[in-house]
Every structure is written in C-alpha cells, then in structure tokens.
N, C-alpha and C. Protein backbone atom coordinates (compact mmCIF):
# COMPACT_ATOMS: atom_id res chain seq x y z
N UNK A 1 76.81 102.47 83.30
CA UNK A 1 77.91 102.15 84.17
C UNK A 1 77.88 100.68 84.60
N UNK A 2 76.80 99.98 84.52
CA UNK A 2 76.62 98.56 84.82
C UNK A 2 76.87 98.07 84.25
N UNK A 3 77.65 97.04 84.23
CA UNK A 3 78.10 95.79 83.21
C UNK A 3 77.03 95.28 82.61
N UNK A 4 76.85 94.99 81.34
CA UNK A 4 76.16 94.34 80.43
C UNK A 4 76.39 92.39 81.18
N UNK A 5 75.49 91.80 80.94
CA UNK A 5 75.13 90.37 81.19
C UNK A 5 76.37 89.72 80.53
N UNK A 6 77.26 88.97 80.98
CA UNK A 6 77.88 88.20 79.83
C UNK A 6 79.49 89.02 79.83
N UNK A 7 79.38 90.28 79.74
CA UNK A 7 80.56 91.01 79.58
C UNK A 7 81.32 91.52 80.23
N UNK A 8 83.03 91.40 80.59
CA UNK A 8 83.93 91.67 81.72
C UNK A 8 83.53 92.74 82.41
N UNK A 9 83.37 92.95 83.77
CA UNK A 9 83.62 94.23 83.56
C UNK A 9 85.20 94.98 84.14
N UNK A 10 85.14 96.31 83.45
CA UNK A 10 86.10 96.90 83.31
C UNK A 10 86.59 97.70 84.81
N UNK A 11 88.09 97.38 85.47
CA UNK A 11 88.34 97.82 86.37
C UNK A 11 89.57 98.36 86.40
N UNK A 12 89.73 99.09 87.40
CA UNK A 12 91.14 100.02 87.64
C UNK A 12 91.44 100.02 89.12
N UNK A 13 92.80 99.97 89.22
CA UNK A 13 93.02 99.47 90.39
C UNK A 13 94.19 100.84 90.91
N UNK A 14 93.87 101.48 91.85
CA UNK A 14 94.77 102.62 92.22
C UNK A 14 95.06 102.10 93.93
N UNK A 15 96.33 101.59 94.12
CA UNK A 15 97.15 101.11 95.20
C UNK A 15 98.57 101.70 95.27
N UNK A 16 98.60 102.49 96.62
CA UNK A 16 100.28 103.13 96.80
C UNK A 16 101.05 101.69 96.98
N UNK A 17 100.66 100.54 97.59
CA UNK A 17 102.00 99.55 98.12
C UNK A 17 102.19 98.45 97.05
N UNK A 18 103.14 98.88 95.98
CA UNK A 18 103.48 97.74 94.84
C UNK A 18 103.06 96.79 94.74
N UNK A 19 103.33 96.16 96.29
CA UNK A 19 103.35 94.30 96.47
C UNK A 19 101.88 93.85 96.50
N UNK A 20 101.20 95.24 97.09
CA UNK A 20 99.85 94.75 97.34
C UNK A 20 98.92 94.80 95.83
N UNK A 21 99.45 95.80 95.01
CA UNK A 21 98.69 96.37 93.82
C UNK A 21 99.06 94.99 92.97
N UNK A 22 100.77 94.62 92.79
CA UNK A 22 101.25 93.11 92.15
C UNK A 22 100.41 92.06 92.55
N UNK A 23 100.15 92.14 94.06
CA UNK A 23 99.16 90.92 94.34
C UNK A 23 97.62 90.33 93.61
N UNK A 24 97.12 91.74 93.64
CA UNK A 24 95.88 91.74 93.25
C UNK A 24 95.94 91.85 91.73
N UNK A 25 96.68 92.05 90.91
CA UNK A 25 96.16 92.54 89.56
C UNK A 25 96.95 90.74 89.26
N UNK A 26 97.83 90.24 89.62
CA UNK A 26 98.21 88.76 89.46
C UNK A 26 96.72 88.17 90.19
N UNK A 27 95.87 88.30 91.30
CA UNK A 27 95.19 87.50 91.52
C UNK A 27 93.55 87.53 90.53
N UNK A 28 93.22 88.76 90.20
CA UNK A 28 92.40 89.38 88.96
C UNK A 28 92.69 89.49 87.46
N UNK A 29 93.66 89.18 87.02
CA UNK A 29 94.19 89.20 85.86
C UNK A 29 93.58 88.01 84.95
N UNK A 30 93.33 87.20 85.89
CA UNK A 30 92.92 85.58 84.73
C UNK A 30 91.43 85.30 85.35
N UNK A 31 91.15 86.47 85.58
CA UNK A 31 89.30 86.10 85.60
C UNK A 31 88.83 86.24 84.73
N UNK A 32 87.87 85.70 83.91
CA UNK A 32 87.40 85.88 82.74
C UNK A 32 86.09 86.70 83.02
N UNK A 33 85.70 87.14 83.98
CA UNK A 33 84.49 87.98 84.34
C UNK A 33 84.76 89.40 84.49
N UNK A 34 86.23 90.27 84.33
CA UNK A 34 87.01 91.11 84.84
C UNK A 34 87.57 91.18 83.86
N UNK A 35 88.21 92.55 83.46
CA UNK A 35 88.96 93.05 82.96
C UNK A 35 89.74 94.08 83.56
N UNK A 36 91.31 94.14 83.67
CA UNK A 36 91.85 95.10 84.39
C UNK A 36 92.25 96.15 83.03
N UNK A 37 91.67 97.73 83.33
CA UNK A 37 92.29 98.32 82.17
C UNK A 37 93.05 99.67 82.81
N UNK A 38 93.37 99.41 84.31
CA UNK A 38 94.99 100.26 84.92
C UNK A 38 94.86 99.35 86.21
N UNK A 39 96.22 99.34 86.54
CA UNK A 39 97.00 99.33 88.09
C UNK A 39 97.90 100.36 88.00
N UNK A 40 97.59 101.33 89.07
CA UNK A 40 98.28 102.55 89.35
C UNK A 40 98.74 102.69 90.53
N UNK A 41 99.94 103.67 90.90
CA UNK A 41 99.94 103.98 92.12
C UNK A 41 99.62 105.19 92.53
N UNK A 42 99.43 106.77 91.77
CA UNK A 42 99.36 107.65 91.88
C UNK A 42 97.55 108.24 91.23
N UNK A 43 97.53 109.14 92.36
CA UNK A 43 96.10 109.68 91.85
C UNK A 43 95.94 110.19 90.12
N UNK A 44 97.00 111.10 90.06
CA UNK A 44 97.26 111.09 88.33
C UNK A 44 96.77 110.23 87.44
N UNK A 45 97.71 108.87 87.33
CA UNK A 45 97.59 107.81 86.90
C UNK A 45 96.00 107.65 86.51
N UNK A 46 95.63 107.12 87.44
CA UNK A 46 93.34 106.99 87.62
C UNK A 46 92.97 107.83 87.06
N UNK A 47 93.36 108.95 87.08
CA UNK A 47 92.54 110.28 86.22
C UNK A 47 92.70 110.02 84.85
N UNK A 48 93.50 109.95 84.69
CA UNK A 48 94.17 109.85 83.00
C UNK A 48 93.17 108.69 82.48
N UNK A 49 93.29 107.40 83.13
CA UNK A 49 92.57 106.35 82.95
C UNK A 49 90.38 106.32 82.67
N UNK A 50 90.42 107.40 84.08
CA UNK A 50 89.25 107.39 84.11
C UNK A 50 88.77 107.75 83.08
N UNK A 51 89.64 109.44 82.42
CA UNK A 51 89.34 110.12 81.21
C UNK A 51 89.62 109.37 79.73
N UNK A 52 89.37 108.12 79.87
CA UNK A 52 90.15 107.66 78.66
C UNK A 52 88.76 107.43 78.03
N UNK A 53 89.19 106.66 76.32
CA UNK A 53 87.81 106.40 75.63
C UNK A 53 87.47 104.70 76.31
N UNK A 54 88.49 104.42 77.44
CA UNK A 54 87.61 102.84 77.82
C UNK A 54 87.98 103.06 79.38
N UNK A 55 87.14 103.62 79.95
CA UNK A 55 87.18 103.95 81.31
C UNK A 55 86.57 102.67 82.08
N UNK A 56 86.70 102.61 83.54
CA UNK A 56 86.47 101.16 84.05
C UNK A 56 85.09 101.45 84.44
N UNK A 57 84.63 100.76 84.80
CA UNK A 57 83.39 100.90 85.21
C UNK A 57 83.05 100.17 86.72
N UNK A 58 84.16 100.54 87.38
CA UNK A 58 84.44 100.21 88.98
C UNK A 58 86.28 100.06 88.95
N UNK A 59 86.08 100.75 90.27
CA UNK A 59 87.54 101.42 90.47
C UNK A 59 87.64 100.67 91.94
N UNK A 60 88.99 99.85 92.59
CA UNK A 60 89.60 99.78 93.54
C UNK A 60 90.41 100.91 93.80
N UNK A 61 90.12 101.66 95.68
CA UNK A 61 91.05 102.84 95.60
C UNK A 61 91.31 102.64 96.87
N UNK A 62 92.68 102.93 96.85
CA UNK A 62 93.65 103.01 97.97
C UNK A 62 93.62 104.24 99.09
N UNK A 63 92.58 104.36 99.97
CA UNK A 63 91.73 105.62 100.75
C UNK A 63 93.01 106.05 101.07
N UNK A 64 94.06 105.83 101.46
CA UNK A 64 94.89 106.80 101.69
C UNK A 64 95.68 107.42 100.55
N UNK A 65 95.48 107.12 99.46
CA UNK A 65 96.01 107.72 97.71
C UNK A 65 95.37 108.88 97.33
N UNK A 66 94.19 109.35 98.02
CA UNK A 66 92.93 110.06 97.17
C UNK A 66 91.94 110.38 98.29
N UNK A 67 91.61 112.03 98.11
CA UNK A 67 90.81 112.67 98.69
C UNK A 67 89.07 112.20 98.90
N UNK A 68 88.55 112.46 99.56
CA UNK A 68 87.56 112.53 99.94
C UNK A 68 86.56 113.00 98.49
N UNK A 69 86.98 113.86 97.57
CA UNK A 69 86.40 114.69 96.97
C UNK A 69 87.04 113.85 95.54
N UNK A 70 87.94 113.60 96.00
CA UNK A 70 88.29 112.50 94.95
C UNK A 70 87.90 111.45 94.30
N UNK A 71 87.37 110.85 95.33
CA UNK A 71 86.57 109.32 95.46
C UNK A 71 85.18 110.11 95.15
N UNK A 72 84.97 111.09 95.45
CA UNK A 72 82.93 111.54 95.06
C UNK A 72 83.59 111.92 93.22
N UNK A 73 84.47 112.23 92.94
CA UNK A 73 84.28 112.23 91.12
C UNK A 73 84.68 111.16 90.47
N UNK A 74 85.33 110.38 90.90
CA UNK A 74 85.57 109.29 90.63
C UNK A 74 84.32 108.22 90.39
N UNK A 75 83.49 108.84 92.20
CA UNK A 75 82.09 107.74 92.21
C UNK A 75 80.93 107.73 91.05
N UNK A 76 81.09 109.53 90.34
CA UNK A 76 80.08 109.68 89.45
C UNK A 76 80.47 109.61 88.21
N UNK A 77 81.17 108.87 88.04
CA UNK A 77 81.76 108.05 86.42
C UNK A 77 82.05 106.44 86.65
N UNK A 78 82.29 105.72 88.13
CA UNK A 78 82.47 104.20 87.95
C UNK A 78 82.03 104.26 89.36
N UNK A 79 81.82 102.87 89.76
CA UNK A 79 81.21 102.30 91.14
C UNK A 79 82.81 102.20 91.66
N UNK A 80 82.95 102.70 93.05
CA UNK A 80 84.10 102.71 93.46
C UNK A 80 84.14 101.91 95.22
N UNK A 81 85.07 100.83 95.12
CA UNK A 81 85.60 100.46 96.16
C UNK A 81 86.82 100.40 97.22
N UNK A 82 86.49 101.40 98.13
CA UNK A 82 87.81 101.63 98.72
C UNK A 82 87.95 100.42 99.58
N UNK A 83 89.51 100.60 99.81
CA UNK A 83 90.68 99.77 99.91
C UNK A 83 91.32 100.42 101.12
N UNK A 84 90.88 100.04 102.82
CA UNK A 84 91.63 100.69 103.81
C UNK A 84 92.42 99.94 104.68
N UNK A 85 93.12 100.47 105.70
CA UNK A 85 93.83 99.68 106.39
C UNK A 85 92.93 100.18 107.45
N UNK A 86 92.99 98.96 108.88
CA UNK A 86 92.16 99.05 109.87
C UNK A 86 92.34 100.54 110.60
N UNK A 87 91.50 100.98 111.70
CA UNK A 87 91.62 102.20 112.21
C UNK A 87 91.30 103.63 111.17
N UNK A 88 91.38 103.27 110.26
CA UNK A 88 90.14 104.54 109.20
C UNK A 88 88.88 104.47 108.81
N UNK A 89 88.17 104.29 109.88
CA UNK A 89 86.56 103.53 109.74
C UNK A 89 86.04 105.41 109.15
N UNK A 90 86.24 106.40 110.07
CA UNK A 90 85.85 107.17 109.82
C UNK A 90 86.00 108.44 108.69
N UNK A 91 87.11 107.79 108.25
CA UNK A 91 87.58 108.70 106.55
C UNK A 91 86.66 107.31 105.71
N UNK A 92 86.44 106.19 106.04
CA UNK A 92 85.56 105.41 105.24
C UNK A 92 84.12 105.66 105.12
N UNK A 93 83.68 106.03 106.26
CA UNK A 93 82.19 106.31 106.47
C UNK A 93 81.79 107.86 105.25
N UNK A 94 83.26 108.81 105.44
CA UNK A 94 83.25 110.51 104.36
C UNK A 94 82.67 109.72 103.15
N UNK A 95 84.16 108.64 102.70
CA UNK A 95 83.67 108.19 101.44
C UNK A 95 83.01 107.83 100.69
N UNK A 96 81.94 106.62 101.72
CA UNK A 96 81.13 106.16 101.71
C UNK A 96 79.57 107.26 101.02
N UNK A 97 80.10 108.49 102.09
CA UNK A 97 78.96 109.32 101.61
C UNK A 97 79.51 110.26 100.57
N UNK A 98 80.32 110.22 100.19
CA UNK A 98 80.67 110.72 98.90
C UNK A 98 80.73 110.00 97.71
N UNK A 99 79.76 108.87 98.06
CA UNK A 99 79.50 107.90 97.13
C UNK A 99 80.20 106.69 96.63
N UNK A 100 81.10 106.12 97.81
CA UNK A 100 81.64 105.30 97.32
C UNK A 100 80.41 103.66 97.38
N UNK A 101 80.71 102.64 96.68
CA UNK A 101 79.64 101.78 96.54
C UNK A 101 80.04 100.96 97.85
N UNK A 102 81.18 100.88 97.82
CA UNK A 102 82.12 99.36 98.80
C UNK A 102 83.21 99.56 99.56
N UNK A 103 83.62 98.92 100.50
CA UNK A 103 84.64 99.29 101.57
C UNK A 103 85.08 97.55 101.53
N UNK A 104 86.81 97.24 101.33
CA UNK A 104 87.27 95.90 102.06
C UNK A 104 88.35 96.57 103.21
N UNK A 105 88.73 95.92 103.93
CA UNK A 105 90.09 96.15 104.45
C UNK A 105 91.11 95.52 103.92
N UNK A 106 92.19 96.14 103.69
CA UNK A 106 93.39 95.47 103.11
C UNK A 106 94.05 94.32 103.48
N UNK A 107 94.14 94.38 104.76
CA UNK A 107 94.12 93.24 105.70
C UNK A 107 93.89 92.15 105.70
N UNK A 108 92.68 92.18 105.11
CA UNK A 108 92.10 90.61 105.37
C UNK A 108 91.51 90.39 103.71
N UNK A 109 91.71 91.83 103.08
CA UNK A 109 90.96 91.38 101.28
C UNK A 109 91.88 90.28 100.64
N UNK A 110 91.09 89.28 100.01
CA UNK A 110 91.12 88.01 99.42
C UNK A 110 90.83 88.29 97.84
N UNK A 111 91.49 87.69 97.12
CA UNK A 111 91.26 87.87 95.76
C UNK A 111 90.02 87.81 95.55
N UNK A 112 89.66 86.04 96.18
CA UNK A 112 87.70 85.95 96.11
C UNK A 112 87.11 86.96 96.59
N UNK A 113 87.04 87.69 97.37
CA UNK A 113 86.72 88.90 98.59
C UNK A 113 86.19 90.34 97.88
N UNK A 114 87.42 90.38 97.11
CA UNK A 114 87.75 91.73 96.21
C UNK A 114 86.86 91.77 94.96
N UNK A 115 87.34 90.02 93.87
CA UNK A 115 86.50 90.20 93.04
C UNK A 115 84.84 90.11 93.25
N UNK A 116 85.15 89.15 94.30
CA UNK A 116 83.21 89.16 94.86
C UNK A 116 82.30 90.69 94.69
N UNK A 117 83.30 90.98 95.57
CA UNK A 117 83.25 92.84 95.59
C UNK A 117 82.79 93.26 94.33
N UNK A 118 83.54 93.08 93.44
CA UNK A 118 83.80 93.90 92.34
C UNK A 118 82.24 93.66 91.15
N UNK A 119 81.90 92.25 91.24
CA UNK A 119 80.89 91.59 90.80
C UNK A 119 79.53 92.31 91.58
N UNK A 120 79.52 92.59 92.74
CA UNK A 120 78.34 92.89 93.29
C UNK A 120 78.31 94.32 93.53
N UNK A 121 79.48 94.82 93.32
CA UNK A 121 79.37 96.60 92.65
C UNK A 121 78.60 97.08 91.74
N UNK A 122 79.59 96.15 90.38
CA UNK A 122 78.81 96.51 89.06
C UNK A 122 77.66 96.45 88.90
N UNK A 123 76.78 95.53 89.71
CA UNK A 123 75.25 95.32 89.94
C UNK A 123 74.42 96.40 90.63
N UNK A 124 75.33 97.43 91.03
CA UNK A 124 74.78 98.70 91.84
C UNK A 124 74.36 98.34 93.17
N UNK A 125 74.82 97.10 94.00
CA UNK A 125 74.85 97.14 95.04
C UNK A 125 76.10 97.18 96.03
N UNK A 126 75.85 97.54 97.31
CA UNK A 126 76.76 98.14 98.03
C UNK A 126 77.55 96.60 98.68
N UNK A 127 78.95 97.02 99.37
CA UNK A 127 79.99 95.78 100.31
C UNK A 127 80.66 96.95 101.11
N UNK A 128 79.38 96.34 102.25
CA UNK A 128 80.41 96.45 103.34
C UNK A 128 81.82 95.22 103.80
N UNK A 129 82.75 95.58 104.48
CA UNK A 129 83.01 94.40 105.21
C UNK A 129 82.64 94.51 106.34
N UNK A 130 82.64 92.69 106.88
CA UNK A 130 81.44 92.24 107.95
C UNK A 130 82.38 93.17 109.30
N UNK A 131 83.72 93.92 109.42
CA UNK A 131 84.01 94.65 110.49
C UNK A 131 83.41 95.82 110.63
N UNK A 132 83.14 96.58 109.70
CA UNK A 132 82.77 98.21 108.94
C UNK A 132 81.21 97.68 109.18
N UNK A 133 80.64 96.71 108.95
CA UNK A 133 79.11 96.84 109.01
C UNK A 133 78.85 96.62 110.22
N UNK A 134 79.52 95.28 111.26
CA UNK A 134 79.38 95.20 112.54
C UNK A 134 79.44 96.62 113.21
N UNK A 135 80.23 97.57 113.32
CA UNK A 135 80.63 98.83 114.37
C UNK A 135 79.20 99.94 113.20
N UNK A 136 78.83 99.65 112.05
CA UNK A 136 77.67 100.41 111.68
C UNK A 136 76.09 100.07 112.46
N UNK A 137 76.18 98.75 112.25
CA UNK A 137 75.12 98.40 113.35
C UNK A 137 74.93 98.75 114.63
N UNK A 138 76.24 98.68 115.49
CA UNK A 138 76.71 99.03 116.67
C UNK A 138 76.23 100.61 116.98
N UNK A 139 76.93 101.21 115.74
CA UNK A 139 76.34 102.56 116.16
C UNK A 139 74.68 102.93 115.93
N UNK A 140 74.60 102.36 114.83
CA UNK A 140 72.98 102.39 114.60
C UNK A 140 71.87 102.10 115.86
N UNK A 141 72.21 101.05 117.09
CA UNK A 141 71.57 100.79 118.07
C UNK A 141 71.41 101.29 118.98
N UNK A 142 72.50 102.40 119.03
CA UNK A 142 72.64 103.34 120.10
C UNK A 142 71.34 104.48 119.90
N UNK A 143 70.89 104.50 118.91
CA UNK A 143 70.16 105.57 118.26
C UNK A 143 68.42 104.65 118.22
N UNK A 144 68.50 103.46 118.37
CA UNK A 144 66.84 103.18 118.06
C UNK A 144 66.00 103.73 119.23
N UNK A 145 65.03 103.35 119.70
CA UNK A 145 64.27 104.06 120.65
C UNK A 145 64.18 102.69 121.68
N UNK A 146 64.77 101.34 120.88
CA UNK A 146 64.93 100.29 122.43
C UNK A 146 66.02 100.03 122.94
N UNK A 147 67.18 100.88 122.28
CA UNK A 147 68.89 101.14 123.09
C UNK A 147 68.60 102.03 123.55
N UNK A 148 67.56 103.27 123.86
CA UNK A 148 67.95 104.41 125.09
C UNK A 148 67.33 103.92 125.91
C-alpha cells in the first residue's frame, strides 16, 4: 500500500461540494509526485474505483459522504484522509479509530496542506490538523495524574 521511492502515488478524491472537489483535483493534478486516478462525489463512485485493477493507494474523503464503517473498508485497502468541516471533531475521532490515517479541515486545507498530507500518509504516518491535535492534547491532560 506504500508508495514505492520515486513513484506517484495513486489517489482518489471523494468530495460532495463540486467547487471544492474542482479546487483540489486543479490544485493536485500537476504534481508530479501524485497521481489522481478518481474525483467523485458519491460513495458509489470510490467503491467502483477502489475495486478497480489500479486502486489508489490513499483516498481523500468527504466525512460527511461516507459512513463510519465506510472509511474502516476503505482504510484496509488505501491510507485514508478525511476531509471535515469544523464542529465534527467527534465523528472524526470514530474515524480515526476505524482507521483512518489523517484528518484536514476543509476550511483551512491548502493544496500544500492536503498534498503534504497525502505524502506523509503514503509513508504510513498519521496528520492530524494542528486544531484536532490541540483539543486531543487538551483532552489527553485532563486524564494524566498531574491535571487531577
């Protein structure tokens, strides 16, 4: 599932809001480190893709497009990064443990941001964003034995 040294890797991009999915596959399209092989808007769509003979090997997903259970089969065929709008920290955290690798917010994701993302997926490591990790820490402190 890891990109080979040297070689694009392969991504799919599943976004309900056109402008935003147009944005990103125009701002990823002329990376030479990337390859886009779907922009979708429907969960369908990704499936079909995933099941193909050149499946991506990291998926952008639109957390409100796709189940919980969705994103965990998805996670165990490509490294998957959801894609939320602020105020769903906690359908992010499900995902997260249903194996998703990465979390941006839509909000503030940057082409650099996304593909950064996408580069440090394929490597099998995890992206938070610095909002989603700040309120993880936050909660994490409440729990050590020198926050009670």
């Amino acid at each position: 599932m890891e990109a080979e040294l040297n070689e694009p890797v392969c991504v799919a991009i599943l976004e309900q809001n056109s402008r935003l999915r147009q944005q990103w596959l125009e701002g990823l399209a002329h990376q030479e480190s990337i390859r886009i092989v779907g922009w979708v808007q429907r969960v369908e769509e990704l499936v079909a893709i995933v099941n193909s003979l050149a499946p991506p090997q990291v998926i952008l997903i639109d957390l409100s497009a796709a189940t919980t259970a969705l994103i965990g089969e998805f996670a165990e065929r490509a490294k998957v990064i959801v894609l939320h709008d602020t105020g769903e920290e906690e359908a992010v955290l499900e995902v997260l443990r249903a194996g998703a690798m990465g979390h941006l917010e839509k909000s503030v994701a940057q082409t650099e941001q996304i593909l950064a993302a996408i580069q440090i997926v394929s490597r099998g490591q995890a992206v938070l964003s610095p909002s989603l990790a700040g309120r993880l820490v936050e909660r994490i402190s409440k729990f050590t034995p020198s926050a009670r």
